[in-house]
Protein backbone atom coordinates (compact mmCIF):
# COMPACT_ATOMS: atom_id res chain seq x y z
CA UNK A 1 2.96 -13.83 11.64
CA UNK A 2 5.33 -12.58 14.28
CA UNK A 3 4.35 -9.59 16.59
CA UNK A 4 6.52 -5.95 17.09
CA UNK A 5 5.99 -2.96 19.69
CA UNK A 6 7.27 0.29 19.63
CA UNK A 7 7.41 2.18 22.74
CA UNK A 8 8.52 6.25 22.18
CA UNK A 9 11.08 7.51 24.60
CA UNK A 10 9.03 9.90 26.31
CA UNK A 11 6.64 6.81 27.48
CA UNK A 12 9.94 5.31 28.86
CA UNK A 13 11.34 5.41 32.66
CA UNK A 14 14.69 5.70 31.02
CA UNK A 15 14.36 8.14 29.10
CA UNK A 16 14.79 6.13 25.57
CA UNK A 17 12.62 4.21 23.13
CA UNK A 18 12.07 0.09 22.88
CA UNK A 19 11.77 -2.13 20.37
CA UNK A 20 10.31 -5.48 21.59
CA UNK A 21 8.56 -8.47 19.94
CA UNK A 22 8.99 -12.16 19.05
CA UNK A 23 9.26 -14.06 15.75
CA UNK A 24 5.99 -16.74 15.26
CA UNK A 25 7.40 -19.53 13.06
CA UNK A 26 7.52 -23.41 14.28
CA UNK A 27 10.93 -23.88 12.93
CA UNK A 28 14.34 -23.68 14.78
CA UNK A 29 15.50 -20.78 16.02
CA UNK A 30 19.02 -19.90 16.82
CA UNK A 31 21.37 -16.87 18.20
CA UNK A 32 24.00 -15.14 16.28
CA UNK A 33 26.41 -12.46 16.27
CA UNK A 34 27.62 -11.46 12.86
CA UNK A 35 31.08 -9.29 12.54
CA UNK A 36 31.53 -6.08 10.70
CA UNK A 37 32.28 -7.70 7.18
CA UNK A 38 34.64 -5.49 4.00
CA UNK A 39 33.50 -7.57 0.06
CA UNK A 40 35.00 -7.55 -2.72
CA UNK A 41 33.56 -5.48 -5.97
CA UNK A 42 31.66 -7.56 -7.28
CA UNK A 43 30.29 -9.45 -4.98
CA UNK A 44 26.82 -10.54 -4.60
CA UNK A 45 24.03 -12.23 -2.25
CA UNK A 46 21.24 -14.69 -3.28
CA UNK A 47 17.94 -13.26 -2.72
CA UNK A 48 14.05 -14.14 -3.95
CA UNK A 49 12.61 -17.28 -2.86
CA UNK A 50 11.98 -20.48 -5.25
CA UNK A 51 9.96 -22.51 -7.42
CA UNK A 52 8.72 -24.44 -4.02
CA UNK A 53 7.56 -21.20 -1.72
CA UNK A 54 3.74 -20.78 -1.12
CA UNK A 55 4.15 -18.25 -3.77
CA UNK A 56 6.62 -19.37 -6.11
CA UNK A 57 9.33 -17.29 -8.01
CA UNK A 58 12.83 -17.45 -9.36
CA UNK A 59 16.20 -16.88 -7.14
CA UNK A 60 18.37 -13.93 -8.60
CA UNK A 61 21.68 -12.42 -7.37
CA UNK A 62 21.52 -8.54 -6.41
CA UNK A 63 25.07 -6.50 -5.56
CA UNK A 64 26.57 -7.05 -2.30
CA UNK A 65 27.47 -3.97 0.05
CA UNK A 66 31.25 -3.13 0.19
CA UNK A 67 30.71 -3.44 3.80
CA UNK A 68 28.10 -4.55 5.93
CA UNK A 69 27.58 -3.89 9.62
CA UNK A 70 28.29 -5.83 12.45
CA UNK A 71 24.93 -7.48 13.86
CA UNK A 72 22.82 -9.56 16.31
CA UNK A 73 19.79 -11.45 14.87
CA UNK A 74 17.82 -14.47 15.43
CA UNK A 75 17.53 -16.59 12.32
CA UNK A 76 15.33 -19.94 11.53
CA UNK A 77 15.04 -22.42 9.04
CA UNK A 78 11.76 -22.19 7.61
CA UNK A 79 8.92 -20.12 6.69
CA UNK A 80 6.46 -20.56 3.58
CA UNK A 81 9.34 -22.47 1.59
CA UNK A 82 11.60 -19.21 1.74
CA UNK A 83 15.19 -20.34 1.42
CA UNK A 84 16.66 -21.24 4.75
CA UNK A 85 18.53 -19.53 6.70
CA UNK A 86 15.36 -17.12 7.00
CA UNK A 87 15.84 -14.28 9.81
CA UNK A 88 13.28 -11.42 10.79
CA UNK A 89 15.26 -8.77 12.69
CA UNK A 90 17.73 -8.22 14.89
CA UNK A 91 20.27 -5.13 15.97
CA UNK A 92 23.06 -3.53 14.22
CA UNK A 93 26.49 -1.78 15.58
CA UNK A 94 24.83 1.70 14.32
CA UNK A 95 21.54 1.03 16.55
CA UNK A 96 19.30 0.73 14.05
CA UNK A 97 17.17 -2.55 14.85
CA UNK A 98 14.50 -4.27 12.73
CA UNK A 99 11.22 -6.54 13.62
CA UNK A 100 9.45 -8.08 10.80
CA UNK A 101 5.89 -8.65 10.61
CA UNK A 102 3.43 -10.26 8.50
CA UNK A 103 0.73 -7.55 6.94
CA UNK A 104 -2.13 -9.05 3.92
CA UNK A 105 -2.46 -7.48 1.29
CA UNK A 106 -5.67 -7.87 -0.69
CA UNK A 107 -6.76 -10.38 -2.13
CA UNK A 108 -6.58 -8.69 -5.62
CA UNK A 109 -3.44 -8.11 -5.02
CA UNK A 110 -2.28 -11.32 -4.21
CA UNK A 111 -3.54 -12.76 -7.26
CA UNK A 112 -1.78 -10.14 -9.35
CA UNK A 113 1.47 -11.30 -8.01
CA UNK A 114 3.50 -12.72 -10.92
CA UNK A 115 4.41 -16.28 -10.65
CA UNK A 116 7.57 -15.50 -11.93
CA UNK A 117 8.39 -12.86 -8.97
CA UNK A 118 11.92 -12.18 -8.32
CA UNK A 119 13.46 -9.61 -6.09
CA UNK A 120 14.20 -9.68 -2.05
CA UNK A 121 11.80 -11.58 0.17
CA UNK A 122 10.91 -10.05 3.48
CA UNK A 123 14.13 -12.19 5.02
CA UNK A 124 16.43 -10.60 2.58
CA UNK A 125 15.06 -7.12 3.38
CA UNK A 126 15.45 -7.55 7.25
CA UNK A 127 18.65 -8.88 6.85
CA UNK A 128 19.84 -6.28 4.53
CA UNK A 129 18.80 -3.50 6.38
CA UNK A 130 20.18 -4.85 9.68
CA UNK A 131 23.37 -4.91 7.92
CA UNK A 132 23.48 -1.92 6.45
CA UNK A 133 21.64 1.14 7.55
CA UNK A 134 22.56 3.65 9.85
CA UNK A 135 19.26 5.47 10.88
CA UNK A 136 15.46 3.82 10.84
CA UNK A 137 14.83 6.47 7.68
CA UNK A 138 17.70 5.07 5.70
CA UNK A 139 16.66 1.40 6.37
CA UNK A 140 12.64 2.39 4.90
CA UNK A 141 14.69 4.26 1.71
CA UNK A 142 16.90 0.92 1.23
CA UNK A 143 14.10 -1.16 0.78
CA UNK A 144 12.48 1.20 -0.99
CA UNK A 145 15.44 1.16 -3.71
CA UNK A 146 16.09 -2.64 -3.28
CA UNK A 147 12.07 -3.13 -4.54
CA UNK A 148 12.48 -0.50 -7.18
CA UNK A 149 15.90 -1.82 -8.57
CA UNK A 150 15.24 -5.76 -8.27
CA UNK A 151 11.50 -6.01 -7.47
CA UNK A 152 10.30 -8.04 -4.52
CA UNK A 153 9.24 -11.98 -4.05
CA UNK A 154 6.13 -11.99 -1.76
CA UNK A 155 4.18 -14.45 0.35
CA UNK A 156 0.93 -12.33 0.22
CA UNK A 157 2.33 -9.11 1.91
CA UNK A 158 4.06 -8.11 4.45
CA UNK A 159 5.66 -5.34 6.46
CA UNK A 160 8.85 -3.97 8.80
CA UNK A 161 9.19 -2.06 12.00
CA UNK A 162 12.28 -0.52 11.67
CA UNK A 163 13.53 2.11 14.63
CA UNK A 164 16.52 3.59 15.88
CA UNK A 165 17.13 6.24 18.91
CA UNK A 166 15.60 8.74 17.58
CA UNK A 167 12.13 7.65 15.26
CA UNK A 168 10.80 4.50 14.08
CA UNK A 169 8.74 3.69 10.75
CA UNK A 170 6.54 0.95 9.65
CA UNK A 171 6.81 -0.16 6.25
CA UNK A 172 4.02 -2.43 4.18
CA UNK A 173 4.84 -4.09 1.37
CA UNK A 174 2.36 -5.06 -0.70
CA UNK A 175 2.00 -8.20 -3.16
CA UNK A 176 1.02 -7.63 -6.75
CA UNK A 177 4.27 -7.41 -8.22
CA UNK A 178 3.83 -3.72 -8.71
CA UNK A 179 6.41 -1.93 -6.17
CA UNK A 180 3.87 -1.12 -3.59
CA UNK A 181 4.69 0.45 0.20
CA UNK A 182 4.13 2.85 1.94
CA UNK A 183 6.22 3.90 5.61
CA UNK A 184 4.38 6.09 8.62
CA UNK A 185 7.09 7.28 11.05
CA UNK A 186 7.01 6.72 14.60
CA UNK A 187 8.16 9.86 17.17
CA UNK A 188 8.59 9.92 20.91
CA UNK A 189 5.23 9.55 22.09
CA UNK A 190 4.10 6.92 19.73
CA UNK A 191 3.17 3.61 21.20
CA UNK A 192 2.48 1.15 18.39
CA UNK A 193 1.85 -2.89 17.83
CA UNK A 194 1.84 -4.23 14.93
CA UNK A 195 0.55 -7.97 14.25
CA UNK A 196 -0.30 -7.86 11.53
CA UNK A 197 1.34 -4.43 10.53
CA UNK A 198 -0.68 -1.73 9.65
CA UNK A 199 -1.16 1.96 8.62
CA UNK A 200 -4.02 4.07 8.74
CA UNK A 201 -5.18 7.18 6.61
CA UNK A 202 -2.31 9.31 4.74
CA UNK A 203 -2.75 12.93 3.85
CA UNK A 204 -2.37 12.37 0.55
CA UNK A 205 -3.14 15.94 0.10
CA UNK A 206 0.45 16.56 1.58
CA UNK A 207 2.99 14.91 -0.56
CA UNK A 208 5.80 16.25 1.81
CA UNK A 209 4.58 15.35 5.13
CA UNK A 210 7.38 14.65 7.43
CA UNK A 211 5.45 11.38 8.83
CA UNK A 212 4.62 9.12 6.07
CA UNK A 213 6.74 8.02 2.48
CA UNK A 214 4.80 5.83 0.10
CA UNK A 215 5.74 4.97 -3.24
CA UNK A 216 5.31 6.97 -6.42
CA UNK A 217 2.45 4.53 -7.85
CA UNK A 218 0.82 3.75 -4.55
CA UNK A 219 -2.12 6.25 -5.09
CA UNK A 220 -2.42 6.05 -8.98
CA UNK A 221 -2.45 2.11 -9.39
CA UNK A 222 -5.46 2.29 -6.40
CA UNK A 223 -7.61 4.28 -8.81
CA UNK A 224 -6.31 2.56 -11.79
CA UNK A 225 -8.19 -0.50 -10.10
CA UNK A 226 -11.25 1.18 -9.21
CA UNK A 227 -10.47 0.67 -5.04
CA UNK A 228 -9.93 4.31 -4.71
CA UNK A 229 -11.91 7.61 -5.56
CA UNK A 230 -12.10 10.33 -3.87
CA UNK A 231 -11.74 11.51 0.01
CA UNK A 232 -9.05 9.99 2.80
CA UNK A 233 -6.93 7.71 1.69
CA UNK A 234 -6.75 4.83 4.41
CA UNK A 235 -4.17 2.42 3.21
CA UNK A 236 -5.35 -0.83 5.66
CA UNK A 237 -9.10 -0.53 4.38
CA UNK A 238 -7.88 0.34 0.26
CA UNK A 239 -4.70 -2.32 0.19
CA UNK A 240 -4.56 -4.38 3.15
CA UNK A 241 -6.97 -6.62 5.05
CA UNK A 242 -9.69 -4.21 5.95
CA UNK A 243 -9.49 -4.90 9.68
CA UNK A 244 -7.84 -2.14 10.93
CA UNK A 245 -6.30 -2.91 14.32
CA UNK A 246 -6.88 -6.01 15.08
CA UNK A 247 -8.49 -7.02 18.47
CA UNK A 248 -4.89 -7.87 20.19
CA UNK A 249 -3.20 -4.48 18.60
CA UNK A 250 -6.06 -2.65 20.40
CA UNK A 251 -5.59 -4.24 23.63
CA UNK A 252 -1.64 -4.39 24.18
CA UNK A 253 -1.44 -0.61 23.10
CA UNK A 254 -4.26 0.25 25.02
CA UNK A 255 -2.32 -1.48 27.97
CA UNK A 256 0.65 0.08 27.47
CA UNK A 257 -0.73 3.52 27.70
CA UNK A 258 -2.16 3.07 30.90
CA UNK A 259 1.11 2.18 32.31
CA UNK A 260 2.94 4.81 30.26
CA UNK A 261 0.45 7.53 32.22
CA UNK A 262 1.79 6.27 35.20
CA UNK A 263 4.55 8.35 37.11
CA UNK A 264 7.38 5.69 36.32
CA UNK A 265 5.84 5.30 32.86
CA UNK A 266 7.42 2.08 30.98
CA UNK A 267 10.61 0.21 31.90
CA UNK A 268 12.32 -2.97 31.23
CA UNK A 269 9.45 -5.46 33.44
CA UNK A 270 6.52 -3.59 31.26
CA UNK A 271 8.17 -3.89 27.99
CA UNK A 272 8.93 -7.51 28.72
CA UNK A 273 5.44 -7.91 30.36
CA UNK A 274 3.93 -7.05 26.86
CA UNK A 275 5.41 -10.05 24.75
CA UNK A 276 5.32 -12.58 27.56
CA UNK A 277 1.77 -12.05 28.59
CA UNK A 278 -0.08 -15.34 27.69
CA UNK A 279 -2.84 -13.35 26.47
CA UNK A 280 -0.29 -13.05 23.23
CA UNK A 281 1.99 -15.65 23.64
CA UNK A 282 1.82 -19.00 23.29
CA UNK A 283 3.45 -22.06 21.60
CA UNK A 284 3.93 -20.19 17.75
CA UNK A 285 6.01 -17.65 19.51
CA UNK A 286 9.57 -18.78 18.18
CA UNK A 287 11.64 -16.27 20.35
CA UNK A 288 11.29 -13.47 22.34
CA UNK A 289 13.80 -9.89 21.78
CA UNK A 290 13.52 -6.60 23.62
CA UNK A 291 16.40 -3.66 22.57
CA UNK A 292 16.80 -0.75 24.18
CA UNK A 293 17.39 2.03 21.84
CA UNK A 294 20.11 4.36 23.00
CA UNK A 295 23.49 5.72 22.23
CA UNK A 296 26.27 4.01 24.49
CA UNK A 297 29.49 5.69 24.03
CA UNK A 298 30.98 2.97 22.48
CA UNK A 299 28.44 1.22 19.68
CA UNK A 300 29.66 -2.21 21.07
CA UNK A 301 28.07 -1.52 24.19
CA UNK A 302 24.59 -1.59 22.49
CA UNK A 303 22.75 -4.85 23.41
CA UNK A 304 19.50 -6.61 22.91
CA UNK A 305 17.48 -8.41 25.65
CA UNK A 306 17.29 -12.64 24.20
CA UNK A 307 14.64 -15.11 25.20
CA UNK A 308 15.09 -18.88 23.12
CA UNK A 309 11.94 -18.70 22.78
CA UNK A 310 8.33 -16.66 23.64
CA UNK A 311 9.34 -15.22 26.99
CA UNK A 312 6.05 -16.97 28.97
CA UNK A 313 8.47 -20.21 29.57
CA UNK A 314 12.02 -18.41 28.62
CA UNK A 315 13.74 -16.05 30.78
CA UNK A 316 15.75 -12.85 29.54
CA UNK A 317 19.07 -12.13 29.29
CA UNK A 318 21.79 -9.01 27.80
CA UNK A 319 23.59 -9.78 24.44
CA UNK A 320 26.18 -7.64 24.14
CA UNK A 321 26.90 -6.08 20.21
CA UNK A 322 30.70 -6.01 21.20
CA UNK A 323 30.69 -9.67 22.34
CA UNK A 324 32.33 -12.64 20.75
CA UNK A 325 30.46 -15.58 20.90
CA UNK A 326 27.09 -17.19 22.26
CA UNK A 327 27.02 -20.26 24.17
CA UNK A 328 26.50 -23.38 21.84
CA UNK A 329 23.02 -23.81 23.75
CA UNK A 330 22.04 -21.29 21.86
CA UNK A 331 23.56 -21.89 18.17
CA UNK A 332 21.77 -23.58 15.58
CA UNK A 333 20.62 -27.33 16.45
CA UNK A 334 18.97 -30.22 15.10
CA UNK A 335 15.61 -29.39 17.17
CA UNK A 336 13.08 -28.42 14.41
CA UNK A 337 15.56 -27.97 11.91
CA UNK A 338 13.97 -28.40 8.44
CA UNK A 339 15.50 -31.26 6.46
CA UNK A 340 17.36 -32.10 9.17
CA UNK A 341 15.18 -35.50 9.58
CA UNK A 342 16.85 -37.41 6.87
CA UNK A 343 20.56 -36.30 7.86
CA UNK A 344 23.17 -37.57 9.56
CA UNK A 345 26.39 -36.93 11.79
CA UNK A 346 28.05 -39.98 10.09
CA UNK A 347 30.15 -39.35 6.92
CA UNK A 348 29.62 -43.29 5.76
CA UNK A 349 26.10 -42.07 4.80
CA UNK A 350 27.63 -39.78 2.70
CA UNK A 351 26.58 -40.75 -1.09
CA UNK A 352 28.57 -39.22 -4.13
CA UNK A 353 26.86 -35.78 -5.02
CA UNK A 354 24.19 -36.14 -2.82
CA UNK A 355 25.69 -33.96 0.08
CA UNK A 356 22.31 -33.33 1.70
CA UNK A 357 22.25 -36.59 3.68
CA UNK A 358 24.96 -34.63 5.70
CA UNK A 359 23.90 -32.46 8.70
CA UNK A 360 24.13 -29.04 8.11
CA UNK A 361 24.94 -28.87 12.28
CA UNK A 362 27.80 -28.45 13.94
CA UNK A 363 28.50 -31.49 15.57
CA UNK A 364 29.92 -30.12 18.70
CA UNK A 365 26.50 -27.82 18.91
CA UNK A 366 24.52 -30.84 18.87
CA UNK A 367 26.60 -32.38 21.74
CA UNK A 368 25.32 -29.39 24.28
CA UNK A 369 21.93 -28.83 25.43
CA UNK A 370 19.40 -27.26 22.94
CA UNK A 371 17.82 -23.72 24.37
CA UNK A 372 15.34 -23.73 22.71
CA UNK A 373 13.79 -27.12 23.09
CA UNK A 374 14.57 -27.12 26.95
CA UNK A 375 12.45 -23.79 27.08
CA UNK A 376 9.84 -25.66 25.11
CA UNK A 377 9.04 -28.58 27.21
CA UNK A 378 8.58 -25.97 30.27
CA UNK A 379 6.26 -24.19 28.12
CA UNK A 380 3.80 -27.65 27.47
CA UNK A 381 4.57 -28.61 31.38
CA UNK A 382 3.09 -25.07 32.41
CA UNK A 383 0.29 -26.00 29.88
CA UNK A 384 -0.49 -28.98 32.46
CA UNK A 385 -1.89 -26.60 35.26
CA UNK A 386 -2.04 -23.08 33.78
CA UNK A 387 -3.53 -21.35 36.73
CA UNK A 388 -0.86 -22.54 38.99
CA UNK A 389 2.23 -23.11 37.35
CA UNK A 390 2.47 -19.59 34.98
CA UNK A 391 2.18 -17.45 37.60
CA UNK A 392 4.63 -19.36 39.67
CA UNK A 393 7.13 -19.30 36.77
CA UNK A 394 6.68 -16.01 35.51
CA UNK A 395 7.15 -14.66 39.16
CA UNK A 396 10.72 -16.45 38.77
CA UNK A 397 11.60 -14.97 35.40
CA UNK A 398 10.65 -11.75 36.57
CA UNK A 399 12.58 -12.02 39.82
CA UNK A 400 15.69 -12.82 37.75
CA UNK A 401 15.44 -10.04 34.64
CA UNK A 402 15.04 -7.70 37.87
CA UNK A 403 18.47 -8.92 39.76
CA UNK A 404 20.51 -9.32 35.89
CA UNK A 405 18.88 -5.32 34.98
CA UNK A 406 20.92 -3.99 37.45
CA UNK A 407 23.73 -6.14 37.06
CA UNK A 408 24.09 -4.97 33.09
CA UNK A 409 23.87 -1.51 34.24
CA UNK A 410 27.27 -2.39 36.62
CA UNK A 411 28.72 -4.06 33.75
CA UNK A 412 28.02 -1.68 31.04
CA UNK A 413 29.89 1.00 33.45
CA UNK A 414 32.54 -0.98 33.93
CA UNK A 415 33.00 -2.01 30.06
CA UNK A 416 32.65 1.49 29.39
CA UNK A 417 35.54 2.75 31.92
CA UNK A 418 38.01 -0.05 30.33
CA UNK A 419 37.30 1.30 26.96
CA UNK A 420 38.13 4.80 27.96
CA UNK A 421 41.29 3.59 29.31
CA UNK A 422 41.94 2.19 25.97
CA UNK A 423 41.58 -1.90 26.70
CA UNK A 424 38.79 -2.56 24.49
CA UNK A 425 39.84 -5.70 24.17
CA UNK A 426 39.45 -6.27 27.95
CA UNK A 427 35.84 -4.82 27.80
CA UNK A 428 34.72 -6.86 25.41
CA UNK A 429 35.74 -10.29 27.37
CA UNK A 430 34.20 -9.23 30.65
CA UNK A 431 30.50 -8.65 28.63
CA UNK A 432 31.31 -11.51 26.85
CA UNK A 433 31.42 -13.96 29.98
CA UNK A 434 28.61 -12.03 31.72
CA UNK A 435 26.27 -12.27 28.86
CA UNK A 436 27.41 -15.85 28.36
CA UNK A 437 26.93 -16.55 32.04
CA UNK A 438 23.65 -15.12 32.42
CA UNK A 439 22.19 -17.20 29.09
CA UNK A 440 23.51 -20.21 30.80
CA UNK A 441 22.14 -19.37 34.56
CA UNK A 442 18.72 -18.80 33.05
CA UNK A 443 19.02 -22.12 31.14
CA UNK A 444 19.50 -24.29 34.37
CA UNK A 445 16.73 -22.19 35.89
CA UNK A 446 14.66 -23.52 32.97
CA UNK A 447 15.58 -26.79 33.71
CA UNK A 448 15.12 -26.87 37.48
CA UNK A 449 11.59 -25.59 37.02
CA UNK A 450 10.94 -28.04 34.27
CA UNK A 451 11.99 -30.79 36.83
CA UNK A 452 9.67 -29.23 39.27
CA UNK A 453 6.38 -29.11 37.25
CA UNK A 454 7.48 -32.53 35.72
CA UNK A 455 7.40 -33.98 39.23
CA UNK A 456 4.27 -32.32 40.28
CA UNK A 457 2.58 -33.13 37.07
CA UNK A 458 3.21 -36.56 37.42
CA UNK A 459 2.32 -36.69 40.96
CA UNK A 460 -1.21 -35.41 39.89
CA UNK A 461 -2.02 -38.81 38.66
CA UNK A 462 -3.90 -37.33 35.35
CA UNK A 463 -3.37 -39.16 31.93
CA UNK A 464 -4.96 -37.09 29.63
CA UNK A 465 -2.66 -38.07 26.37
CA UNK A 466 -5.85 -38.65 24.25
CA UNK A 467 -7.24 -35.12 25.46
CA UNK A 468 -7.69 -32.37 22.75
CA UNK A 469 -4.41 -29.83 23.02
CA UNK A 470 -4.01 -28.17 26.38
CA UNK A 471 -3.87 -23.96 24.86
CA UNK A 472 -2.84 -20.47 26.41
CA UNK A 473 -6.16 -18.13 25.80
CA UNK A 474 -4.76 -15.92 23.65
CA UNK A 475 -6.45 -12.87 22.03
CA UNK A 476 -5.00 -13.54 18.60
């Protein structure tokens, strides 16, 4: 389902807006950095989903950009049977960053979808977008082109939070096969959560309201079916769930604003606070990303915040948009890989056309310590003694994103002053090995607290294995 927040720049202590939230799939999860990229004419991408999704359809190729935009995203391996790699947001050079989110449509809807659907799926759209727009707007009127030129392949609905410096939108996307969204914008004093994603009532009696974009047939295919009238237009209760906000939404933003009324108003331990909190995050949560939307003077000093997975058992650390690689802790393993059960690192099992008994892993990847599943077996340890151990651990996380916030600040100065001096190349290194550094550091505190509450547990003397599943209470 995945969860986003929005937090408008003047409800932030410095002075710009966030974009936080985590992606909620049980497959792997991995880091990358992808360069600026020039194509050929002519070039295109695979996009749609297959005859083996949750909602089936057919795989098409759409045009390729001549260039596409140098970005940071966190991509998995499986969701609903959409082809793998699947991602769900991420950061671009240009600061636009993306969060996708799961949002229903009616039921109606849903059966109307053809079962034949081609088009983008909600990966493709992330993905394009984070490689191609420049400003939040342009990113809503891609995917509003990409559905109108190619159609889209749906799993039942969904939607996009999609901000940059200056605004945010949310987009919905609605099954049916019939083109469907509509977009509300986002300004400076919004504070918004989506999971699922949602909008409200649009004044339908203003087509040119600055705040909302919908497409041409939203309002006349709603009559058409007899779900609309007369009066307000309210696009959750007429083409979504029904459910408005749901009970979490309500909470986390009403949480939020109490700290945003405070004289500091919300910085980098709130925003964090609000997607590690195990009131919303738990096991599903695959990763955890918080980016600060601003304007560096250089675009590869932009940077997004990285936890391997939901930050409850995962510390956070800077990724800088200007750096050149990610540790191989945090590249794409075997660890909940889909299809990886039946592979192999051994070319005799290689048979004759059957290439697929191969693993699609790097090899030297797989020899390093997996992230993600070291964060994991902290997360079922603090399970073990919840009252004790999350506060204990969360006190260290928050200790450490404290100590490494002010040492980005040094190093974004510093990167910064080598740039003007016209060693770019020099500035890029020194983030490089301190974003690299600080990924690894937080790993082996991971570890050393997993050892700790491994100990401990086991010195408790309790065998529960048979027990029903030890759970965070979590709103949602």
């Amino acid at each position: 389902m995945s969860y986003a927040i929005y937090v408008g720049k003047n409800q932030s202590s410095s002075g710009h807006a966030w974009l936080a939230g985590y992606g909620d799939e049980p497959s792997s999860h991995w880091l990358e950095i992808n360069p600026r990229k020039q194509h050929h004419p002519g070039k295109t991408i695979a996009v749609g989903v297959s005859e083996y999704a949750d909602l089936p359809g057919i795989q098409t190729a759409i045009p390729q950009a001549s260039e596409t935009a140098r970005n940071i995203r966190v991509e998995y391996s499986y969701y609903k049977g959409v082809p793998a790699p699947v991602t769900n947001g991420g950061l671009n050079e240009y600061g636009v960053a993306v969060r996708d989110i799961w949002s229903t449509s009616r039921d109606e809807l849903i059966a109307m979808t053809p079962v034949n659907q081609s088009g983008p799926n909600y990966s493709d759209l992330a993905r394009i977008v984070v490689e191609r727009a420049r400003t939040a707007r342009e990113g809503v009127e891609l995917i509003a082109k990409l559905i109108a030129d190619f159609g889209e392949s749906t799993y039942g609905g969904n939607s996009h939070l999609i901000a940059d410096a200056d605004e945010a939108w949310v987009m919905i996307q609605f099954a049916g096969g019939q083109g469907l969204w509509a977009a509300e914008r986002l300004g400076a004093d919004s504070i918004r959560a989506s999971r699922p994603g949602y909008i409200g009532i649009i004044p339908i009696d203003e087509p040119d309201h600055p705040d909302f974009l919908y497409s041409s047939n939203l309002i006349s295919l709603a009559r058409s079916q007899g779900w609309y009238a007369q009066g307000e237009f309210d696009v959750n209760s007429i083409l979504g769930d029904g459910k408005g906000r749901w009970d979490g939404v309500q909470w986390i933003e009403s949480e939020m604003a109490k700290r945003a009324a405070r004289s500091e108003k919300i910085g980098l331990n709130d925003i964090i606070w609000a997607i590690r909190t195990p009131s919303l995050t738990g096991d599903t949560a695959g990763y955890g990303q918080v980016v600060p939307l601003c304007n560096p003077t250089h675009n590869g000093l932009r940077f997004l915040w990285h936890a391997p997975i939901g930050g409850l058992a995962a510390p956070f650390a800077p990724v800088f948009m200007g750096q050149n690689k990610v540790p191989e802790e945090f590249q794409m393993h075997r660890y909940l890989t889909t299809g990886e059960s039946h592979r192999f690192m051994d070319n005799r099992k290689e048979v004759t056309g059957a290439d697929d008994t191969l693993s699609k892993v790097s090899q030297r990847t797989e020899a390093f310590r997996c992230a993600v599943s070291e964060c994991k077996r902290l997360l079922y340890l603090m399970l073990q003694n919840q009252d004790r151990y999350i506060p204990e651990v969360v006190q260290c996380f928050e200790n450490r994103e404290a100590i490494v916030s002010r040492q980005t600040k040094t190093m974004v100065k510093a990167a910064s002053a080598l740039i003007d001096q016209g060693d770019e190349f020099a500035a890029f290194s020194l983030l490089t090995y301190f974003s690299n550094n600080e990924l690894l550091s937080g790993l082996e505190l991971v570890a050393t607290l997993s050892a700790s509450l491994e100990a401990l547990t086991k010195l408790a003397g309790q065998d529960d294995r048979n027990a029903s599943l030890k759970m965070y209470d979590q709103i949602w």
